[in-house]
C-alpha atoms as a PDB file:
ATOM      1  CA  UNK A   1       0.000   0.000   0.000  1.00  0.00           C
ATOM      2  CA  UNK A   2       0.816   3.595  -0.861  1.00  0.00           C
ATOM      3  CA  UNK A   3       0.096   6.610   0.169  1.00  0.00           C
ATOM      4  CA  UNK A   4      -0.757   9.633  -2.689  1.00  0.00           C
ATOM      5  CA  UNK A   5      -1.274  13.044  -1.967  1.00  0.00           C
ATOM      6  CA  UNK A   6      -3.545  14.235  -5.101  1.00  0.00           C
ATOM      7  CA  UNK A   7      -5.782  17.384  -5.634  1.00  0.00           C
ATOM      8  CA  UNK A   8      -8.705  15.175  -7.191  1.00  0.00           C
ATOM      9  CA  UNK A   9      -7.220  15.461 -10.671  1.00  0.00           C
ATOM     10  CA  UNK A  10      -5.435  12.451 -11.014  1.00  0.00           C
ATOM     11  CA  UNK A  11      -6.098   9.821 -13.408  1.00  0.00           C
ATOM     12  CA  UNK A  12      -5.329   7.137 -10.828  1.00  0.00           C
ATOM     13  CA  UNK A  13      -7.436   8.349  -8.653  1.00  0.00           C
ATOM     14  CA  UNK A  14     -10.514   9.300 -10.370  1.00  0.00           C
ATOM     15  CA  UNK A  15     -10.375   5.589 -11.345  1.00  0.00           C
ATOM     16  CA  UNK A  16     -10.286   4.311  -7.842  1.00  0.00           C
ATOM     17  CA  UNK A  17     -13.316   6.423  -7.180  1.00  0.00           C
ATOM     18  CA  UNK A  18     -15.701   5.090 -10.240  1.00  0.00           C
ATOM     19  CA  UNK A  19     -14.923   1.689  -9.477  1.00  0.00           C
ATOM     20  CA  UNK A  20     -15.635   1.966  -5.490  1.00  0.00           C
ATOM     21  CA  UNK A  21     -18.899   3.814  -6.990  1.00  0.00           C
ATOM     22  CA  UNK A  22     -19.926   1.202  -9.191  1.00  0.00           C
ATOM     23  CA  UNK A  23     -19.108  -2.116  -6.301  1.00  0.00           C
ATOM     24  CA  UNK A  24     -22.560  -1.612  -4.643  1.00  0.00           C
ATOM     25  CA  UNK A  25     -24.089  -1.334  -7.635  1.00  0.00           C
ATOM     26  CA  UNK A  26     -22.230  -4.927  -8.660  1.00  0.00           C
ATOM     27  CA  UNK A  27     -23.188  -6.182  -5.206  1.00  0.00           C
ATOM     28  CA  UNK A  28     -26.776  -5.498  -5.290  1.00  0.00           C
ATOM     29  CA  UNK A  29     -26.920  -6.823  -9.214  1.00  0.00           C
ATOM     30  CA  UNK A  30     -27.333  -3.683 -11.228  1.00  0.00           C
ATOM     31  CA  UNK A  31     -28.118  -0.100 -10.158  1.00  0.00           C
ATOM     32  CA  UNK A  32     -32.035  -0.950 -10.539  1.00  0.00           C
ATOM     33  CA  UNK A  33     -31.739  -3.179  -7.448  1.00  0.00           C
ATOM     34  CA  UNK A  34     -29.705  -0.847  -5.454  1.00  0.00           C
ATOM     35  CA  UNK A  35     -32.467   0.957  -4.391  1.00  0.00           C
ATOM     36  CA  UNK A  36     -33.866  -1.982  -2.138  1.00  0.00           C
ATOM     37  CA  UNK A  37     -30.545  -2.345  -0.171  1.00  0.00           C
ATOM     38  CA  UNK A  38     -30.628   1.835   0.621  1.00  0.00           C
ATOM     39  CA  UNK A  39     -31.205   2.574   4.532  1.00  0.00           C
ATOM     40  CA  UNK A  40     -34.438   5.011   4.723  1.00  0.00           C
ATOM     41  CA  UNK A  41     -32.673   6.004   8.168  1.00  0.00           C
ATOM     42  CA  UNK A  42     -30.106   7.765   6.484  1.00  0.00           C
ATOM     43  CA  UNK A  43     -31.734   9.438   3.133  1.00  0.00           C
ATOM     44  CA  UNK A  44     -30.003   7.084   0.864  1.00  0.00           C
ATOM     45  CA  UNK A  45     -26.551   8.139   1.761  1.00  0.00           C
ATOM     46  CA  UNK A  46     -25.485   4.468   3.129  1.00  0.00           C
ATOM     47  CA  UNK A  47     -25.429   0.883   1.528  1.00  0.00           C
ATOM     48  CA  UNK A  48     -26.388  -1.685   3.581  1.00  0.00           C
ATOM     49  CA  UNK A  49     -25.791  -5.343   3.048  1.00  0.00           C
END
């Protein structure tokens, strides 16, 4: 593991943040089913397995 100081304009790390984006999506199978795993308790703002 490293550690990267970035302003928010790196490649690298734009990446990074798509793909952690896009895992509960793949966990819940597809963006259409996210909504069912979506706490009411916090507005939406927290996945919950």
């Amino acid at each position: 593991m490293r550690y990267k100081y970035t302003n928010g304009c790196n490649p690298d790390f734009i990446a990074l943040c798509r793909q952690l984006d896009d895992f509960p999506d793949e966990l819940a199978g597809g963006r259409e089913n996210r909504a069912q795993y979506i706490s009411p308790i916090t507005n939406g703002t927290a996945f919950m397995m």
